[in-house]
PDB file of N, CA and C in Angstrom:
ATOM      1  N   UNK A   1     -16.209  -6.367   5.008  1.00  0.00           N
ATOM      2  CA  UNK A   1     -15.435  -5.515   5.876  1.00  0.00           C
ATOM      3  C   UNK A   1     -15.970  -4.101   5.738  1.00  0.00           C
ATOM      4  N   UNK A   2     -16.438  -3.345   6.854  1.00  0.00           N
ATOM      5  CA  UNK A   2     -16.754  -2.327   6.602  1.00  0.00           C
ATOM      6  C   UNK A   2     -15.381  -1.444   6.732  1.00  0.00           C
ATOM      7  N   UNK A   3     -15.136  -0.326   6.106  1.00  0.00           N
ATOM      8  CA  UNK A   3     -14.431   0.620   6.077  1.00  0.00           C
ATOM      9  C   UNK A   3     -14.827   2.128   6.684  1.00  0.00           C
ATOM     10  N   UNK A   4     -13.827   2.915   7.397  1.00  0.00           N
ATOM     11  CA  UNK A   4     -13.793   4.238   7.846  1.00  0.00           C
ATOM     12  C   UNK A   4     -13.167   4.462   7.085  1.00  0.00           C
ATOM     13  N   UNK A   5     -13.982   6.347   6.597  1.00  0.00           N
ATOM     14  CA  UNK A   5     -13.791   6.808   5.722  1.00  0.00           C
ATOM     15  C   UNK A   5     -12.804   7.993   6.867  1.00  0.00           C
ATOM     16  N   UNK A   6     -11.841   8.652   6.242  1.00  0.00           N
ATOM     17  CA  UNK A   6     -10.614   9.543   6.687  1.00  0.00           C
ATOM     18  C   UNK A   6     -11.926  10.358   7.678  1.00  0.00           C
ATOM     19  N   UNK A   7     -12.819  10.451   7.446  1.00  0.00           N
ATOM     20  CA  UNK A   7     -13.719  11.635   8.987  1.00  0.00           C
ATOM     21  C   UNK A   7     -13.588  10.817   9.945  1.00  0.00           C
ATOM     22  N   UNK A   8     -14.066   9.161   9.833  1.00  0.00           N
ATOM     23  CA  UNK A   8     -14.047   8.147  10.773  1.00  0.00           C
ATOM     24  C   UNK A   8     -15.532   7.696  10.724  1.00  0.00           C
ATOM     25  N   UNK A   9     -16.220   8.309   9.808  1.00  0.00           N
ATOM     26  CA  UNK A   9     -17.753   7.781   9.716  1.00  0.00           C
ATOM     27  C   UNK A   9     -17.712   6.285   9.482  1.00  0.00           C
ATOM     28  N   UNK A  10     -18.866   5.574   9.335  1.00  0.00           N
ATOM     29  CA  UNK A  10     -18.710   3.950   9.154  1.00  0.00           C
ATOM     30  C   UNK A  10     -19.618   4.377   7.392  1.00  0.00           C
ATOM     31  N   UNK A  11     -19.086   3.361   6.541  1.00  0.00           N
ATOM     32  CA  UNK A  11     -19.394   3.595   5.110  1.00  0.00           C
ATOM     33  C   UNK A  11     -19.744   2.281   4.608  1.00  0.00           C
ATOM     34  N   UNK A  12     -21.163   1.749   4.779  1.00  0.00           N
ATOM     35  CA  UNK A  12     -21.209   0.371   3.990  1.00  0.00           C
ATOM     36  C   UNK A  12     -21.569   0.466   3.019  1.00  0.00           C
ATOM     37  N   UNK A  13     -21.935   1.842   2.100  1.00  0.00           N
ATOM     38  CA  UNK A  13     -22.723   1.821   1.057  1.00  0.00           C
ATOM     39  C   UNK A  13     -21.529   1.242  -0.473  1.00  0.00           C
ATOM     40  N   UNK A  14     -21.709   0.496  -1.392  1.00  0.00           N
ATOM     41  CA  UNK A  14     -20.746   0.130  -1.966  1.00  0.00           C
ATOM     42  C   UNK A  14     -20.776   1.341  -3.506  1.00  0.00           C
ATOM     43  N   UNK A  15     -19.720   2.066  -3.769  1.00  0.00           N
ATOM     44  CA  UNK A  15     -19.384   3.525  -4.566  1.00  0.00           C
ATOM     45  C   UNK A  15     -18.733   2.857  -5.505  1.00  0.00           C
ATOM     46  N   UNK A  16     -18.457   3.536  -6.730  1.00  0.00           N
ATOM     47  CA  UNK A  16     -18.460   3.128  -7.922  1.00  0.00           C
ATOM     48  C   UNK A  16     -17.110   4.666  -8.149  1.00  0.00           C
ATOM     49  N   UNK A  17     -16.843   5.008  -7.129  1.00  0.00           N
ATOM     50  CA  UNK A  17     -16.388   6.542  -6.931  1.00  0.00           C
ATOM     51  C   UNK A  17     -15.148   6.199  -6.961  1.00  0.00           C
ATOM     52  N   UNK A  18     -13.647   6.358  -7.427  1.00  0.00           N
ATOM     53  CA  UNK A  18     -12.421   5.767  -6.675  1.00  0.00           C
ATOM     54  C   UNK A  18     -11.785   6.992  -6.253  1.00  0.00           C
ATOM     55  N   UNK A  19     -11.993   8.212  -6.460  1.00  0.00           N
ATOM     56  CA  UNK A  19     -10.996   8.746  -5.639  1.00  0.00           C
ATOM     57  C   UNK A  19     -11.719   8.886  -4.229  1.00  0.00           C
ATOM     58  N   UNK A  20     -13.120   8.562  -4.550  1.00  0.00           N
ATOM     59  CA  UNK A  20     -13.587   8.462  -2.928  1.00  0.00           C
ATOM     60  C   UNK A  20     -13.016   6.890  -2.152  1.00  0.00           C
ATOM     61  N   UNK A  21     -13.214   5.922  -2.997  1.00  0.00           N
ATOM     62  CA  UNK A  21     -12.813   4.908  -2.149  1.00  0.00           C
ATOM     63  C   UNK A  21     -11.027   5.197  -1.967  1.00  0.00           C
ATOM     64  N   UNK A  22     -10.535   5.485  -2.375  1.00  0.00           N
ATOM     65  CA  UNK A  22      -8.727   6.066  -2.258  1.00  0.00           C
ATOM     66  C   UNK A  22      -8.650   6.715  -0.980  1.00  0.00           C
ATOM     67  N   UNK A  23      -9.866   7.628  -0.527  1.00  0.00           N
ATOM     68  CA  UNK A  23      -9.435   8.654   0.786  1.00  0.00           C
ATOM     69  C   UNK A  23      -9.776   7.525   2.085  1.00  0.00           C
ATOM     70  N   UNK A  24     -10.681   6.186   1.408  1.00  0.00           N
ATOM     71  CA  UNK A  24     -10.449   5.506   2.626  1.00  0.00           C
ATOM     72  C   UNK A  24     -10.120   4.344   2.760  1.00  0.00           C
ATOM     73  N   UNK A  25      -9.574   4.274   4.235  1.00  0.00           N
ATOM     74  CA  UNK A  25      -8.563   3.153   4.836  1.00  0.00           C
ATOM     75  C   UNK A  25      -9.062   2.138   5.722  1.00  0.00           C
ATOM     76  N   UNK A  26      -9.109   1.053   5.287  1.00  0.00           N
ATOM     77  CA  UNK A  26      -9.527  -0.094   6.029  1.00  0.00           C
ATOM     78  C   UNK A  26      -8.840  -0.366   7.427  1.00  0.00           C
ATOM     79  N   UNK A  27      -9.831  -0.441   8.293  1.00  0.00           N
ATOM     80  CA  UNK A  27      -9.456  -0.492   9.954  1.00  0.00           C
ATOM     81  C   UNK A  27      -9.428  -1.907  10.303  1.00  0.00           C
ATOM     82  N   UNK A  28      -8.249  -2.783  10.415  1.00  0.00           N
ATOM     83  CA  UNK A  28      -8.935  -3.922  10.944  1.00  0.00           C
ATOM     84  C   UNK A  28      -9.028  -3.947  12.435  1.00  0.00           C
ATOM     85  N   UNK A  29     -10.172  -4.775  13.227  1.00  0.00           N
ATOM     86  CA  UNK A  29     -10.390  -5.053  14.460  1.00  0.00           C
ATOM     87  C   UNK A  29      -8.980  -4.959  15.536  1.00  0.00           C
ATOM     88  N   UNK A  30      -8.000  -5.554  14.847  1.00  0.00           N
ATOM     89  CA  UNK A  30      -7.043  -5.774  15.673  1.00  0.00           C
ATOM     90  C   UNK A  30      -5.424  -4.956  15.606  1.00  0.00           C
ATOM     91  N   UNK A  31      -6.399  -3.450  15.223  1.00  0.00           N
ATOM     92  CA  UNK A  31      -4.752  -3.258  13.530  1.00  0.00           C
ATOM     93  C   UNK A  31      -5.713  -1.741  13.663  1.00  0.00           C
ATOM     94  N   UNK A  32      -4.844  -0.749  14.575  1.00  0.00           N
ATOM     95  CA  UNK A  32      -5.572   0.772  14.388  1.00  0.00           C
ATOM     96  C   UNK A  32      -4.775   1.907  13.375  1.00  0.00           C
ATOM     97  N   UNK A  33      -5.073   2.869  13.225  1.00  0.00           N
ATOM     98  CA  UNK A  33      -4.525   3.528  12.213  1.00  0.00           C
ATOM     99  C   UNK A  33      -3.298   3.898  12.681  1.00  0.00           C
ATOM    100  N   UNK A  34      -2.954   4.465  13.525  1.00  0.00           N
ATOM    101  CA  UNK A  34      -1.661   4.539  14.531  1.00  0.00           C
ATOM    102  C   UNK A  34      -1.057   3.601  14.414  1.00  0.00           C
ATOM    103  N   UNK A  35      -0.925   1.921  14.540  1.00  0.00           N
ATOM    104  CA  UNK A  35      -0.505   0.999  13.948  1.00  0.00           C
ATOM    105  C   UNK A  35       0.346   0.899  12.537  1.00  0.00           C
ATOM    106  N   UNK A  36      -0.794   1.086  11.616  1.00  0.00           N
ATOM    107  CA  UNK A  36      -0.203   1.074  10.028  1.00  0.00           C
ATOM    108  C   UNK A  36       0.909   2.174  10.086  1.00  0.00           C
ATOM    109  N   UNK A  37       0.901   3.579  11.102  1.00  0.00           N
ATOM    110  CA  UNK A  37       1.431   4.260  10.659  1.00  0.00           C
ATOM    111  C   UNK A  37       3.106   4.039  10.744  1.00  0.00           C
ATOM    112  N   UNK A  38       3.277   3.248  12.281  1.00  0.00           N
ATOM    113  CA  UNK A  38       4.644   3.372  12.403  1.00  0.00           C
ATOM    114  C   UNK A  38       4.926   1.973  12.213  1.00  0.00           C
ATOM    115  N   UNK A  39       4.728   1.073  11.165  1.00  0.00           N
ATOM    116  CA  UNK A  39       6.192  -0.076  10.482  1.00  0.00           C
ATOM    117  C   UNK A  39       7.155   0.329   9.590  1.00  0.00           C
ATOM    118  N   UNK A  40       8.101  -0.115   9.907  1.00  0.00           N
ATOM    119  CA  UNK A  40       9.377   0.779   9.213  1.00  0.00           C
ATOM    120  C   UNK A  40       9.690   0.968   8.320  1.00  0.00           C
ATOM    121  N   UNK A  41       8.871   0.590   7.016  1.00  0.00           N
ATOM    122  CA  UNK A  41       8.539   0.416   5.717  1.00  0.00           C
ATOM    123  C   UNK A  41       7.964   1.387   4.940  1.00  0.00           C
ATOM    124  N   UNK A  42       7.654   2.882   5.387  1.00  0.00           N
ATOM    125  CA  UNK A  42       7.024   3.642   4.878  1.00  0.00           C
ATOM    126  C   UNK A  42       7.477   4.247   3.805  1.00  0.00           C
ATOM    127  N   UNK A  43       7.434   4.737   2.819  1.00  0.00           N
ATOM    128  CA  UNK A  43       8.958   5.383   1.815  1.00  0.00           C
ATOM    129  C   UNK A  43       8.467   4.709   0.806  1.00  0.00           C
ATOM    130  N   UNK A  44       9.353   4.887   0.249  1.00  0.00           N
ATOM    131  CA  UNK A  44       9.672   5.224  -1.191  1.00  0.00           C
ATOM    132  C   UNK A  44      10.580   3.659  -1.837  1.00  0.00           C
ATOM    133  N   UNK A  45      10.218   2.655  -2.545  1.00  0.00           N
ATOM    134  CA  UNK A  45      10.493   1.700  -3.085  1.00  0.00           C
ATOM    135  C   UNK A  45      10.833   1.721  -4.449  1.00  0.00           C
ATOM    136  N   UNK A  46      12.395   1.246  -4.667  1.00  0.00           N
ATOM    137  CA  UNK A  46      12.181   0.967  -6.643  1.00  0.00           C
ATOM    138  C   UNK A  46      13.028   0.010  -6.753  1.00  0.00           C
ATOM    139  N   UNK A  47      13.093  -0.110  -8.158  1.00  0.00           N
ATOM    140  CA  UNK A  47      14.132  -1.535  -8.538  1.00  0.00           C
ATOM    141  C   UNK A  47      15.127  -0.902  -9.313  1.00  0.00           C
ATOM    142  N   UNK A  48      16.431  -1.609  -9.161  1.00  0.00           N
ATOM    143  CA  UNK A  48      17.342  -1.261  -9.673  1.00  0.00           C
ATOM    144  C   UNK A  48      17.527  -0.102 -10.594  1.00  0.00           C
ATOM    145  N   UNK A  49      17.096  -0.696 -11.831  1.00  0.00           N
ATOM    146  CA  UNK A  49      17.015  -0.108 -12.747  1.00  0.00           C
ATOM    147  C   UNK A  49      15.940   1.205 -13.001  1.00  0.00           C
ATOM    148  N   UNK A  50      15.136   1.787 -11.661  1.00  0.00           N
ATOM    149  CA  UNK A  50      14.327   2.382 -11.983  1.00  0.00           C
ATOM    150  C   UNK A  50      13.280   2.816 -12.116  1.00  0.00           C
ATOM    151  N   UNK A  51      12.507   1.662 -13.054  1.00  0.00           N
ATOM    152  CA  UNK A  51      11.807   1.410 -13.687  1.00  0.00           C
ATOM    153  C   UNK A  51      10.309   1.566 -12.828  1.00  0.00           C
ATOM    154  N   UNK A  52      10.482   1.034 -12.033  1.00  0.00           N
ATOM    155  CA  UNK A  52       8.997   0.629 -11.157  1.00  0.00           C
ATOM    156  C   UNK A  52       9.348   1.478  -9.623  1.00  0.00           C
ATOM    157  N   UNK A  53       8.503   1.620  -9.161  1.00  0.00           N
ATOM    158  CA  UNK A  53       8.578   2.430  -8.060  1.00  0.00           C
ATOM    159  C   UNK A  53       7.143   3.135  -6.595  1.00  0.00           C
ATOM    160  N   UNK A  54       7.465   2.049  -6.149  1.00  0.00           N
ATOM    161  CA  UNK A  54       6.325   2.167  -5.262  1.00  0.00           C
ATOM    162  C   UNK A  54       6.412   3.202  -4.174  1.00  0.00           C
ATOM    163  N   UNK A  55       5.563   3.812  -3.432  1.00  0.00           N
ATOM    164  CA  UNK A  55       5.276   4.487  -2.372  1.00  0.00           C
ATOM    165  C   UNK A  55       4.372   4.121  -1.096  1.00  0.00           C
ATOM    166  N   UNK A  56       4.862   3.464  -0.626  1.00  0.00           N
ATOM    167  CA  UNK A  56       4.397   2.912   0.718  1.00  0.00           C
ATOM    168  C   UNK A  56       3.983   4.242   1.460  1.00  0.00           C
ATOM    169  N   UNK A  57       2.482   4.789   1.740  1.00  0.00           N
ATOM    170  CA  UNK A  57       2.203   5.118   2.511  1.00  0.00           C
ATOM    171  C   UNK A  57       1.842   5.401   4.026  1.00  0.00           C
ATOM    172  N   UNK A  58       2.288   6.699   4.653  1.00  0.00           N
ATOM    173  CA  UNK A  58       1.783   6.109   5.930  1.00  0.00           C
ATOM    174  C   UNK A  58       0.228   5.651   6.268  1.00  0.00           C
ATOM    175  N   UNK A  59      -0.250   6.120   5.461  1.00  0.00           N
ATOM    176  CA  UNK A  59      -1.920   5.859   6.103  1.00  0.00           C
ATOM    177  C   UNK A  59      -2.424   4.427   5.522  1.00  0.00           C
ATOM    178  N   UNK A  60      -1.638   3.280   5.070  1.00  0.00           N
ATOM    179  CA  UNK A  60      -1.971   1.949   5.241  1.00  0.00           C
ATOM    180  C   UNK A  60      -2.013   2.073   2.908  1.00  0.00           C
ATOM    181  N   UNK A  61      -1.934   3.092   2.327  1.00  0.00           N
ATOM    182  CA  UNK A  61      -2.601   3.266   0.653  1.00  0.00           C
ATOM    183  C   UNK A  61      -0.703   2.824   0.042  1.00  0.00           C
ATOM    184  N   UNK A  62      -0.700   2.627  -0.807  1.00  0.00           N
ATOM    185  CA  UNK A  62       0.413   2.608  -1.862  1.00  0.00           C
ATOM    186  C   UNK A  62       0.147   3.134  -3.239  1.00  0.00           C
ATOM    187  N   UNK A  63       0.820   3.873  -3.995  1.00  0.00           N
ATOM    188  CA  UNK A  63       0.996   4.508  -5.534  1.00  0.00           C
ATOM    189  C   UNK A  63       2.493   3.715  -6.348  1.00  0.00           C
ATOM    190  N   UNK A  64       2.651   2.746  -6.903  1.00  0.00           N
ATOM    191  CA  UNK A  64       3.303   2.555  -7.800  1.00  0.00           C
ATOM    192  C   UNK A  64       3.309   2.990  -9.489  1.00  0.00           C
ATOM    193  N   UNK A  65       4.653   3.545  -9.627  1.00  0.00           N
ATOM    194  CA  UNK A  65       4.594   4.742 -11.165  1.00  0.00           C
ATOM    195  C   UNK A  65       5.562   2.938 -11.926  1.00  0.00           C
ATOM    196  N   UNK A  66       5.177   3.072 -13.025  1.00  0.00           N
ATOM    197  CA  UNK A  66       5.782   2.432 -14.050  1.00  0.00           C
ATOM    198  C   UNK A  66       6.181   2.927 -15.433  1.00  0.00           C
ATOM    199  N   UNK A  67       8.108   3.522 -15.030  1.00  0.00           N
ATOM    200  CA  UNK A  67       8.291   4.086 -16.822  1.00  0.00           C
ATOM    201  C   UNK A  67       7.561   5.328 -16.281  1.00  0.00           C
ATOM    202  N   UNK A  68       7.333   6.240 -17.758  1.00  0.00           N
ATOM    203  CA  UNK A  68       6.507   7.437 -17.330  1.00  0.00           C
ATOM    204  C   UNK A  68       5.178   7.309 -17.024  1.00  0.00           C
ATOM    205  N   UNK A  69       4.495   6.267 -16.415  1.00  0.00           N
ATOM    206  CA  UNK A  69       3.335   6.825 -15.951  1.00  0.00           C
ATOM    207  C   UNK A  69       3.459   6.107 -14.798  1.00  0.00           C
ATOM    208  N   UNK A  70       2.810   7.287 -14.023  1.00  0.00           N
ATOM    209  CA  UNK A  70       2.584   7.524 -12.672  1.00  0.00           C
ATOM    210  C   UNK A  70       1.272   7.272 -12.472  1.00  0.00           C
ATOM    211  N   UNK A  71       1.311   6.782 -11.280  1.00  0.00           N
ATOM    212  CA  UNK A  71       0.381   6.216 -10.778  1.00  0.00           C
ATOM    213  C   UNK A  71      -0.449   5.135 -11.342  1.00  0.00           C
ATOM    214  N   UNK A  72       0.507   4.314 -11.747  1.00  0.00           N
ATOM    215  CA  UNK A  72       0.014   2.966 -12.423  1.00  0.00           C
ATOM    216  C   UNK A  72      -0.914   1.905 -11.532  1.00  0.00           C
ATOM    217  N   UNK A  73      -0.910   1.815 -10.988  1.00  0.00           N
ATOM    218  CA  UNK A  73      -1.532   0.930  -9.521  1.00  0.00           C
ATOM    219  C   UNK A  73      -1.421   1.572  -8.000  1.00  0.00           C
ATOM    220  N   UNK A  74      -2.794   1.602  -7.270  1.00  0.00           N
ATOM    221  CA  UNK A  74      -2.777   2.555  -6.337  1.00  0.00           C
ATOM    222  C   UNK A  74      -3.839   1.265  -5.139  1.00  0.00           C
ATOM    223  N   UNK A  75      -3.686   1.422  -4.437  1.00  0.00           N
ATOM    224  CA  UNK A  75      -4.488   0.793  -3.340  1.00  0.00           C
ATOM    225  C   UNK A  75      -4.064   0.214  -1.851  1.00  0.00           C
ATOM    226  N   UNK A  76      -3.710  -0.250  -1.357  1.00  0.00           N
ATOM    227  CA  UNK A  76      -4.295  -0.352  -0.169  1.00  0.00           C
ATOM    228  C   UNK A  76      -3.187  -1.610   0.247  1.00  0.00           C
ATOM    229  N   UNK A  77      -2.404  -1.593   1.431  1.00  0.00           N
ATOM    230  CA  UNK A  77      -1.556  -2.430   1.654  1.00  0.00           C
ATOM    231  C   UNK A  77      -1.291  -2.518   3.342  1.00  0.00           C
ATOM    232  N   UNK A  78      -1.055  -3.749   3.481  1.00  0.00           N
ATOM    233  CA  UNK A  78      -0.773  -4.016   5.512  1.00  0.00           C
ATOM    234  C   UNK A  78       0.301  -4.846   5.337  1.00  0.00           C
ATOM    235  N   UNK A  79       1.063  -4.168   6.294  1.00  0.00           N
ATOM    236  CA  UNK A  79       2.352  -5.074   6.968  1.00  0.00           C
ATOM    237  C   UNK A  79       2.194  -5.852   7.940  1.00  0.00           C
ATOM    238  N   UNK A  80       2.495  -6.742   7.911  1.00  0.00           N
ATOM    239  CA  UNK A  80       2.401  -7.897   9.376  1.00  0.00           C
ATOM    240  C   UNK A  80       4.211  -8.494   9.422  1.00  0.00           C
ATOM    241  N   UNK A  81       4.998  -7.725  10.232  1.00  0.00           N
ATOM    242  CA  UNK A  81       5.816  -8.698  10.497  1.00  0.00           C
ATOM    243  C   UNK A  81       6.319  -8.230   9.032  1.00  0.00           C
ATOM    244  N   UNK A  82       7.413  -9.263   8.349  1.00  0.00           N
ATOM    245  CA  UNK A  82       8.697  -8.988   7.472  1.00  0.00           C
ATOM    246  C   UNK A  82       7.458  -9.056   5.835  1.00  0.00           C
ATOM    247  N   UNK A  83       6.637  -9.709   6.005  1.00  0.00           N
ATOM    248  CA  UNK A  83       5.349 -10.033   5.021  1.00  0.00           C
ATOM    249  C   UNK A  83       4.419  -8.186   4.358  1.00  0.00           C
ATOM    250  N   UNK A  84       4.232  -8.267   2.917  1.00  0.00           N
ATOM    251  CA  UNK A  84       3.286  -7.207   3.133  1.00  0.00           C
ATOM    252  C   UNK A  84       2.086  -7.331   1.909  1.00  0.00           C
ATOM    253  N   UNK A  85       0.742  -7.448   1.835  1.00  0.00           N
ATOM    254  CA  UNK A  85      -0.196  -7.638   1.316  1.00  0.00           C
ATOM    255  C   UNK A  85      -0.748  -6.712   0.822  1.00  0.00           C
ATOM    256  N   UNK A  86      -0.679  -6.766  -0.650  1.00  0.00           N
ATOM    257  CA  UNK A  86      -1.224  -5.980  -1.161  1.00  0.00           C
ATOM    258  C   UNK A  86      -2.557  -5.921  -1.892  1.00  0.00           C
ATOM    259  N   UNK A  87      -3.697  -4.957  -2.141  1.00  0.00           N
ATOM    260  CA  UNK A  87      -4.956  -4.896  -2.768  1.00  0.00           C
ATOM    261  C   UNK A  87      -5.533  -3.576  -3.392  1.00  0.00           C
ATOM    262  N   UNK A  88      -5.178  -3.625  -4.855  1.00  0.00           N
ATOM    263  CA  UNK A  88      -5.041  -3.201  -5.934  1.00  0.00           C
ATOM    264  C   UNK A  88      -6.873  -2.262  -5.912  1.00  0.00           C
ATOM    265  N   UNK A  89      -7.049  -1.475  -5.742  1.00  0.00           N
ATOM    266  CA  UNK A  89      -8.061  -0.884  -6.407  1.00  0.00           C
ATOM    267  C   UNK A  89      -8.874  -1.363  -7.132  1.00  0.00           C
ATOM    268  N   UNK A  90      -8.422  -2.327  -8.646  1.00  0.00           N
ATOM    269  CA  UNK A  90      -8.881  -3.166  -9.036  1.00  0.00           C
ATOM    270  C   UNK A  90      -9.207  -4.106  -8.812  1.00  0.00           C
ATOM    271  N   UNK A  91      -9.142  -4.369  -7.484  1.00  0.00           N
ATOM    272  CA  UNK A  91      -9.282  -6.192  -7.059  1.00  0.00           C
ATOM    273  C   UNK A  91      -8.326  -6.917  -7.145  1.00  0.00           C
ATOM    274  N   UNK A  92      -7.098  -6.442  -8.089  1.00  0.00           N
ATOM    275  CA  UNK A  92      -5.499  -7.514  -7.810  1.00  0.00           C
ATOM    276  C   UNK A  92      -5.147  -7.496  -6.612  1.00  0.00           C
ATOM    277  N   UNK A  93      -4.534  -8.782  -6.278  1.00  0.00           N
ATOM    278  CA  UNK A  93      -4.201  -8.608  -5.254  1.00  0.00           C
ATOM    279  C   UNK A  93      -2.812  -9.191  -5.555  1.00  0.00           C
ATOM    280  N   UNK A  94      -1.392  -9.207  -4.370  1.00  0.00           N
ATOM    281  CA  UNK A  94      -0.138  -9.241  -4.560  1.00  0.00           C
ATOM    282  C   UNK A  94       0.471  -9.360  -3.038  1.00  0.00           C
ATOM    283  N   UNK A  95       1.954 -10.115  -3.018  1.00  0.00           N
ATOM    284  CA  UNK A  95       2.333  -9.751  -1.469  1.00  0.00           C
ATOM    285  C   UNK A  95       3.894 -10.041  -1.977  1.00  0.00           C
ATOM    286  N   UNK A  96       4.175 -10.106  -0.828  1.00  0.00           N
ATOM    287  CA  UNK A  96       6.448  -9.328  -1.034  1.00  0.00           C
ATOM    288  C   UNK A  96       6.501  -9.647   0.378  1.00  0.00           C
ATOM    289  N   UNK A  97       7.705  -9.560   0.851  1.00  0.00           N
ATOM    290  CA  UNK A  97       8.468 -10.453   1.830  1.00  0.00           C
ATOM    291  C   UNK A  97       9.766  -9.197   1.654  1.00  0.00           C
ATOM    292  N   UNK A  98       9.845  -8.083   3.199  1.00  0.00           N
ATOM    293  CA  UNK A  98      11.461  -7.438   3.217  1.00  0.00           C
ATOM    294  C   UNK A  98      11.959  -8.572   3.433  1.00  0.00           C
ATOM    295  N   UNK A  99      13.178  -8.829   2.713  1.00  0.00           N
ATOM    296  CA  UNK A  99      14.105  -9.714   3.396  1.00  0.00           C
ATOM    297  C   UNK A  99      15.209  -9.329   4.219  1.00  0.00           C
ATOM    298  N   UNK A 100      15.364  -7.703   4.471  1.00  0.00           N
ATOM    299  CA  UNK A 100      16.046  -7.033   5.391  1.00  0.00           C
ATOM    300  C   UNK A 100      15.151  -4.913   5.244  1.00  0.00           C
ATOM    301  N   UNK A 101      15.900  -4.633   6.055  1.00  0.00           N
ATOM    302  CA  UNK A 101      15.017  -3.119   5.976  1.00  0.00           C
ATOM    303  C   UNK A 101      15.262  -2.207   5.006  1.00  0.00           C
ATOM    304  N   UNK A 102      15.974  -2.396   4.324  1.00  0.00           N
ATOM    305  CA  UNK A 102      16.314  -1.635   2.897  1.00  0.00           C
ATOM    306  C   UNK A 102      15.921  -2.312   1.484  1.00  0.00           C
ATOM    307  N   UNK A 103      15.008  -3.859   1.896  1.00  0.00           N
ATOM    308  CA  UNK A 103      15.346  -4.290   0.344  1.00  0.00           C
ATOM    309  C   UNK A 103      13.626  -5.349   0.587  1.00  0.00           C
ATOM    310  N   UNK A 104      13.348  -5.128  -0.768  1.00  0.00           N
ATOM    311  CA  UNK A 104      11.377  -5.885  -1.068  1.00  0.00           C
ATOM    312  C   UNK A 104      11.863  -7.014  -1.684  1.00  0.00           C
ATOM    313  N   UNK A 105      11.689  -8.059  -1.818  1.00  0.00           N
ATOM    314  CA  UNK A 105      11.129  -8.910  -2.759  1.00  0.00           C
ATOM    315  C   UNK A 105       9.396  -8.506  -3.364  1.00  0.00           C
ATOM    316  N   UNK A 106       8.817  -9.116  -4.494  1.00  0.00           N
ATOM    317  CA  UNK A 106       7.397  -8.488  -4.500  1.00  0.00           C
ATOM    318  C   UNK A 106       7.122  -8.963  -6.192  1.00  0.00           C
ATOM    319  N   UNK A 107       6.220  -9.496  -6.690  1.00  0.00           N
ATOM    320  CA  UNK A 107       5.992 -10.020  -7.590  1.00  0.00           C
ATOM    321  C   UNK A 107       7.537 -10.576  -8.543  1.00  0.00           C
ATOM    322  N   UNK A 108       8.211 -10.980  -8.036  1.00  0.00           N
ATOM    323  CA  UNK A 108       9.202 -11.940  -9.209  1.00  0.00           C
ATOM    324  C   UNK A 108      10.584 -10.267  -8.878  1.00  0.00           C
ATOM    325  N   UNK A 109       9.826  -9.567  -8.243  1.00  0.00           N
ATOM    326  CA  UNK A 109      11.187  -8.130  -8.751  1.00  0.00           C
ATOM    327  C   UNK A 109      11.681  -7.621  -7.061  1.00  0.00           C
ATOM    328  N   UNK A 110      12.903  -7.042  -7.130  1.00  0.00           N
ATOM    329  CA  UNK A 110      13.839  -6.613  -6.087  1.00  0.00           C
ATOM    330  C   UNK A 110      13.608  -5.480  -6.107  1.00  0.00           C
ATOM    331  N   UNK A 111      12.999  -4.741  -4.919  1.00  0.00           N
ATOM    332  CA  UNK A 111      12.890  -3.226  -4.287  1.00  0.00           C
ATOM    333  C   UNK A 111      13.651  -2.615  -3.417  1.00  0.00           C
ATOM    334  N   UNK A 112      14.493  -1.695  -3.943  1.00  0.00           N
ATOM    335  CA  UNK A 112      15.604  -1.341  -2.531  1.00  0.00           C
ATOM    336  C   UNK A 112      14.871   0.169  -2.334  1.00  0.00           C
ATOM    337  N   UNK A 113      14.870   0.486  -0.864  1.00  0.00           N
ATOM    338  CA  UNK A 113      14.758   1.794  -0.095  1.00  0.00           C
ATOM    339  C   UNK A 113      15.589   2.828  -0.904  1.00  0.00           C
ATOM    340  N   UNK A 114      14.630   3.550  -1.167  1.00  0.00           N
ATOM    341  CA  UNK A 114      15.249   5.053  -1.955  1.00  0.00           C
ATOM    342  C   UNK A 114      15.603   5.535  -0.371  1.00  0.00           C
ATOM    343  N   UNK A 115      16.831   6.420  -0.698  1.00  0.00           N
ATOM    344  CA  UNK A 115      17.346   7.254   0.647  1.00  0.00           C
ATOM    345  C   UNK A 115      18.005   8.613   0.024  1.00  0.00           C
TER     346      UNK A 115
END
């Protein structure tokens, strides 16, 4: 998959760089950036207790903090529909299911909409 980098250049060269690969966002064929921007999911995610706490970006990226450290896992996520897929910087990959608009399912744990 080639990726556009935030100018919109085409970037096949493969970087070893991550806050360079972080500034960019995978375009799919059928799925424009305007797209990612408006599903209703954008915000701010945590669990009950706290603890974990994701940030659904508008530009298609996510930052989850765990406990005091921030920015524990950062990368790259698409919504399709109530479904959302996630891909970890590291190569993890992960997905979650809203089961209504205020609330995640997502690895084994419950995410309600910070408001």
């Amino acid at each position: 998959m080639a990726l556009l980098s935030t100018t919109g250049a085409l970037d096949d060269s493969p970087s070893d760089d991550l806050s360079r690969r972080s500034q960019q966002v995978p375009i799919l064929a059928n799925q424009t950036e305007t797209e990612m921007q408006q599903h209703p999911y954008v915000g701010m995610w945590i669990t009950a207790d706290g603890h974990i706490r994701q940030e659904l970006l508008p530009n298609g990226r996510y930052d989850e903090a765990r406990g005091n450290r921030q920015s524990a896992y950062q990368g790259r996520y698409e919504v399709s529909g109530n479904r959302i897929d996630y891909w970890d910087d590291t190569g993890f990959t992960a997905d979650g299911e809203f089961v209504d608009a205020d609330t995640l399912h997502h690895g084994g744990m419950v995410f309600f909409r910070q408001k």
